[in-house]
Protein backbone atom coordinates (compact mmCIF):
# COMPACT_ATOMS: atom_id res chain seq x y z
CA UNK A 1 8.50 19.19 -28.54
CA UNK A 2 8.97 16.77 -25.51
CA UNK A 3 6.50 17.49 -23.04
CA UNK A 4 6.53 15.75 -19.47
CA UNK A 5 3.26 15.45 -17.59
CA UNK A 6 3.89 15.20 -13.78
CA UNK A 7 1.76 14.81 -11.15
CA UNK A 8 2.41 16.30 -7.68
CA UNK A 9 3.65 14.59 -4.54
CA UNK A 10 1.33 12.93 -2.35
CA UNK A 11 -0.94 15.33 -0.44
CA UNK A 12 -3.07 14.41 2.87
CA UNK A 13 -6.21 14.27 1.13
CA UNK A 14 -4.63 11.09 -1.65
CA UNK A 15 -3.68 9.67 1.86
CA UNK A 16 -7.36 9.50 3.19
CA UNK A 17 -8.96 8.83 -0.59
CA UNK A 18 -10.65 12.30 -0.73
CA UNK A 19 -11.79 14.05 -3.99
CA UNK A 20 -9.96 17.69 -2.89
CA UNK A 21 -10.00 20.14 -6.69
CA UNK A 22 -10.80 23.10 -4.79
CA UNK A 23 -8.00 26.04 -4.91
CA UNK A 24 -5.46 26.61 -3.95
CA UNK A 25 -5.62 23.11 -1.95
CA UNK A 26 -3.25 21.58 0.63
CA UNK A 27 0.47 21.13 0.25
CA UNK A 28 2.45 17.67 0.61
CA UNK A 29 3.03 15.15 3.16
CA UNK A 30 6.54 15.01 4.03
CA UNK A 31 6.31 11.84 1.72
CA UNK A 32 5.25 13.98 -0.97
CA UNK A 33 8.25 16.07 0.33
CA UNK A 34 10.61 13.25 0.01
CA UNK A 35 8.96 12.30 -3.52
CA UNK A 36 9.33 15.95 -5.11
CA UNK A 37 12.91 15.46 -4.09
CA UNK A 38 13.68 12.55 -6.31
CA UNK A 39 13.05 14.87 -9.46
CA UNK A 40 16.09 16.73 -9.84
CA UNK A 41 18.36 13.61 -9.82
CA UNK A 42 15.69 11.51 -12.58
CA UNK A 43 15.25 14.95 -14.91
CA UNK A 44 18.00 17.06 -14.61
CA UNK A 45 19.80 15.46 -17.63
CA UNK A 46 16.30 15.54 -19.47
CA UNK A 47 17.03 18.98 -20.80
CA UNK A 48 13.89 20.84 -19.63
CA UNK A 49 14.10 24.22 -20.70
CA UNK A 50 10.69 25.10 -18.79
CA UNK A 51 9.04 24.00 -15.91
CA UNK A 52 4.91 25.05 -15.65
CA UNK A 53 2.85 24.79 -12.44
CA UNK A 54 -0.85 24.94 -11.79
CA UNK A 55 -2.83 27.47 -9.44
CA UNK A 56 -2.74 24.76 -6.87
CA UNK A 57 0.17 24.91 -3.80
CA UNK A 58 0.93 21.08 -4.09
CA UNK A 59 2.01 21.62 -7.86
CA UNK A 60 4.03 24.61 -6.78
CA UNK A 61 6.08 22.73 -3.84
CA UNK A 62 6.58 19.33 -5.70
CA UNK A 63 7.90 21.81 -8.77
CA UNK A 64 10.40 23.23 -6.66
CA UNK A 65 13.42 21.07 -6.19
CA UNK A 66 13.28 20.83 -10.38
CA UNK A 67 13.02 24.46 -11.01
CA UNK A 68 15.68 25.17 -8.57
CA UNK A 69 18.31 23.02 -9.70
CA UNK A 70 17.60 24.06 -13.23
CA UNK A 71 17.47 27.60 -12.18
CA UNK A 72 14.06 28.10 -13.81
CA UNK A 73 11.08 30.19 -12.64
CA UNK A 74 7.88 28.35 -12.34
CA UNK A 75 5.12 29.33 -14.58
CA UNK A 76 1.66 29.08 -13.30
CA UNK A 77 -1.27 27.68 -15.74
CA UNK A 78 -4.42 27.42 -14.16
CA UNK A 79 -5.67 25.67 -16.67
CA UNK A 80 -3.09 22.37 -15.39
CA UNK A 81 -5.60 22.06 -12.33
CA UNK A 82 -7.36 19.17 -11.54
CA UNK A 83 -11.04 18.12 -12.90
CA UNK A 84 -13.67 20.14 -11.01
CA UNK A 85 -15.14 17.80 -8.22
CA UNK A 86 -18.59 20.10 -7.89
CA UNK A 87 -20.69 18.46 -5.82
CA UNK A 88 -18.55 15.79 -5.06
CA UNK A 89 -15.74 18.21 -3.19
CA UNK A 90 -14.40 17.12 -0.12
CA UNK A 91 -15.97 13.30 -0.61
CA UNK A 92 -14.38 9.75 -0.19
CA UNK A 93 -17.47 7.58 0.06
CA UNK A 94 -17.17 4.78 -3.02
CA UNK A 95 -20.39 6.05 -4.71
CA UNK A 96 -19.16 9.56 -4.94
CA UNK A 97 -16.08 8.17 -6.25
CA UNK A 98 -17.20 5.84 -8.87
CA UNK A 99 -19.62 9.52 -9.81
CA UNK A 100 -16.62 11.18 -10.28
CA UNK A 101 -14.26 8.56 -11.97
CA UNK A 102 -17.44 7.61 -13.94
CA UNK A 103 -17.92 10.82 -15.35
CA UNK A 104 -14.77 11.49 -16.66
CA UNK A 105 -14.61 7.99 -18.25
CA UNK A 106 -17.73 9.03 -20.08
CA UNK A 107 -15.83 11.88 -21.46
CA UNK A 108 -13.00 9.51 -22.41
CA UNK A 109 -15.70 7.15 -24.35
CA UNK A 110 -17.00 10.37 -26.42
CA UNK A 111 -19.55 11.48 -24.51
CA UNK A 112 -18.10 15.46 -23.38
CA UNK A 113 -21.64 16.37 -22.76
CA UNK A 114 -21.70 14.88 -19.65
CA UNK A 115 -21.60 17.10 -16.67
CA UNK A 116 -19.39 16.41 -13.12
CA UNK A 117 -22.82 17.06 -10.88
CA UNK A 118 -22.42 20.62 -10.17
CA UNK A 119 -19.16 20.58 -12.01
CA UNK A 120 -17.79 20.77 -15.71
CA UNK A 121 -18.66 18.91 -18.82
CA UNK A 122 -15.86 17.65 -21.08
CA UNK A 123 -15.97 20.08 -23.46
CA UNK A 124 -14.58 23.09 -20.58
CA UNK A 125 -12.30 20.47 -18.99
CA UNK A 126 -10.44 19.24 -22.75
CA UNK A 127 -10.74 23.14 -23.65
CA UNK A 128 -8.54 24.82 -20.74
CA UNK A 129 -6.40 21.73 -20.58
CA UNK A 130 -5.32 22.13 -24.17
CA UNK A 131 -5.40 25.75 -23.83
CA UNK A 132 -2.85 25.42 -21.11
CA UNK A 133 -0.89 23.00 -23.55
CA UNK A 134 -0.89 25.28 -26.03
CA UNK A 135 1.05 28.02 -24.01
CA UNK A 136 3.59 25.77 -23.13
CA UNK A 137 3.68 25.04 -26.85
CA UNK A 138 4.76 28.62 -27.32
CA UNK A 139 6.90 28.85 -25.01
CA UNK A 140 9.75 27.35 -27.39
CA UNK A 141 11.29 24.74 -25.08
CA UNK A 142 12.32 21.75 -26.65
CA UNK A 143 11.78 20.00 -23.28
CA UNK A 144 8.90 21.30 -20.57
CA UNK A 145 7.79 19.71 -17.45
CA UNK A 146 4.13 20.61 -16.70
CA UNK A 147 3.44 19.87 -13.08
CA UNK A 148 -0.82 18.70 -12.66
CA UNK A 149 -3.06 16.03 -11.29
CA UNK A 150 -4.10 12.67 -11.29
CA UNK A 151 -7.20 12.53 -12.96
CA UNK A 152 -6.35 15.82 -15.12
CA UNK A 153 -3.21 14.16 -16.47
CA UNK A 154 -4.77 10.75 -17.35
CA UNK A 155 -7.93 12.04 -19.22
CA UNK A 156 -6.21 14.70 -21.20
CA UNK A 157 -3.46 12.16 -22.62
CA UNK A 158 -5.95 9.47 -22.55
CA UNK A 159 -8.08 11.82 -24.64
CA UNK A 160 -5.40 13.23 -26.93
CA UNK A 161 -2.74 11.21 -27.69
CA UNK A 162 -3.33 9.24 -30.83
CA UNK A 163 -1.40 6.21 -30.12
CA UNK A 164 -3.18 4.71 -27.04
CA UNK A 165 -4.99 1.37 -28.09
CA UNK A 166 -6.64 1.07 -24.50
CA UNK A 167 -8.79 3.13 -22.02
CA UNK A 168 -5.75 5.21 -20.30
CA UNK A 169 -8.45 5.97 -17.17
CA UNK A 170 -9.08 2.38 -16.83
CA UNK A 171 -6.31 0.86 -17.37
CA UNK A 172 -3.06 3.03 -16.68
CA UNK A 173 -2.40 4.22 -13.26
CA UNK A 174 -0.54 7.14 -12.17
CA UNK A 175 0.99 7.64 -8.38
CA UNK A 176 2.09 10.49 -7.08
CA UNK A 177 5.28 11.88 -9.21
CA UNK A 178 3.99 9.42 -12.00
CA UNK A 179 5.01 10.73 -15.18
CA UNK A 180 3.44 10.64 -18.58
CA UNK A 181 6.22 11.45 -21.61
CA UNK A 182 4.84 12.55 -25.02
CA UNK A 183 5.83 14.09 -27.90
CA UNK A 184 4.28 16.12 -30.45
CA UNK A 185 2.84 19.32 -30.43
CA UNK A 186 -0.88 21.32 -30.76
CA UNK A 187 -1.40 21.62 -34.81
CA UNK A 188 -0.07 17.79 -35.58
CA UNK A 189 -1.34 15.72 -32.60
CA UNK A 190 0.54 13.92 -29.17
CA UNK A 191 1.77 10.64 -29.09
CA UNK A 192 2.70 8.89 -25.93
CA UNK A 193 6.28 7.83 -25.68
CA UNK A 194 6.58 6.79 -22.06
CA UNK A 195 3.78 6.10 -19.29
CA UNK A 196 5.82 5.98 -15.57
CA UNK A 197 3.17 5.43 -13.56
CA UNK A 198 5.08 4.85 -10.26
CA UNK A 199 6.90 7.60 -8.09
CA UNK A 200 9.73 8.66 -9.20
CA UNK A 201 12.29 7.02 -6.92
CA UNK A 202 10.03 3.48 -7.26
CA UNK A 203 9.11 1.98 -3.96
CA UNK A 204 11.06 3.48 -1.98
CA UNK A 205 8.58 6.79 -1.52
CA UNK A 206 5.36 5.20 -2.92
CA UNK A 207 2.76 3.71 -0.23
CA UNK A 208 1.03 1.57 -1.24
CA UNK A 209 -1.86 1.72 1.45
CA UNK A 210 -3.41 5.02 0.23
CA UNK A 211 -6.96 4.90 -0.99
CA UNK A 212 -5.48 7.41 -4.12
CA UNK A 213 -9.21 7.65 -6.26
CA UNK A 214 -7.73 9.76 -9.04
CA UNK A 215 -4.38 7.81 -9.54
CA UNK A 216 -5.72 4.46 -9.52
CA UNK A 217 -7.17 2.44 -12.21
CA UNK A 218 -10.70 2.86 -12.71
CA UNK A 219 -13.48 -0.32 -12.90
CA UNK A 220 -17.02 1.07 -13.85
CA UNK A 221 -19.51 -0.86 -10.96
CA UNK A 222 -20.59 -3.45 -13.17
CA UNK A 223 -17.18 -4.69 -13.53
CA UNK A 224 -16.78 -4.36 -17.51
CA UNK A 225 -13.78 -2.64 -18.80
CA UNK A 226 -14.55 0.40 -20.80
CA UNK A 227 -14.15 -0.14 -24.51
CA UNK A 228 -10.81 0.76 -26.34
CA UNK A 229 -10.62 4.19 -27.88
């Protein structure tokens, strides 16, 4: 099956470089409005037979426009929501940051033992991720569009797909609307087949001048790049 990964519109905490997981979360910006609103024009010849949607409100309003002009019903998978902050909730200072960024590019690097402070390890994060996969596996759509986050997005395909030579975390952004294409399905593996990782619509309805910690690419504090997968 094709499966598109999509991440929601921008939201005011992306705008003021926040780490906001908590549920259900805050709805768009009117950019992130404006962005949802490109979709139906760039995927309604895609053939998306589903459309999935996490427990969190901006998934649900940048899914809309799609599911409406397909005439398709949302599906909600809490397991699409976005990597546990813990501790960290509600934070934009660059050390809490890095913890957070740092953590899940540990888990990228093999080491799923490590825990967000006060949050998840890898193992629960890669387990209802791929659980939530799996149901849209099911489903039977040849096509599905499976709206999630930022840093959710990039670790599970970073993680999964078998046909990424480099870090994805480190090294492959993803704005708000971004989308990650890949094909495949849960018994024989994911590949990659397309990494958009600028708004659908281009520049246009990105900006540029948002401190965006889970959509940007990652540099551990020392400055080296993490080591291919």
């Amino acid at each position: 099956m094709r499966l598109l990964l999509i991440r929601h519109g921008q939201t005011p905490a992306n705008v003021d470089g926040v780490l906001d997981t908590l549920v259900p979360g805050p709805g768009l910006t009117a950019l992130g409005r404006e962005q949802a609103a490109r979709l139906p024009e760039a995927l309604g010849d895609r053939g998306v037979g589903a459309v999935f949607v996490s427990d969190m409100v901006r998934t649900h309003e940048t899914a809309a426009p799609l599911a409406e002009a397909l005439r398709l019903e949302p599906v909600e998978l809490p397991g699409l929501h976005e990597i546990d902050a813990g501790d960290l909730e509600g934070k934009r200072d660059r050390a809490s940051v890095l913890e957070y960024m740092g953590t899940v590019s540990a888990w990228l690097e093999g080491d799923r033992d490590r825990r967000m402070p006060g949050g998840p390890d890898g193992h629960a994060f890669f387990a209802r991720f791929d659980a939530a996969v799996s149901t849209i596996a099911a489903g039977g759509a040849d096509t599905a569009a499976a709206f999630s986050h930022g840093a959710a997005i990039r670790s599970w395909a970073g993680g999964t797909a078998t046909n990424l030579a480099d870090h994805a975390l480190a090294r492959h952004t993803l704005e708000n609307t971004g989308i990650v294409e890949l094909d495949g399905d849960p018994a024989s593996g994911w590949t990659v087949v397309r990494w958009e990782g600028q708004p659908v619509g281009g520049d246009e309805v990105a900006d540029r001048s948002a401190p965006d910690p889970t959509g940007e690419a990652f540099t551990p504090p020392d400055g080296a790049t993490p080591a291919s997968r």
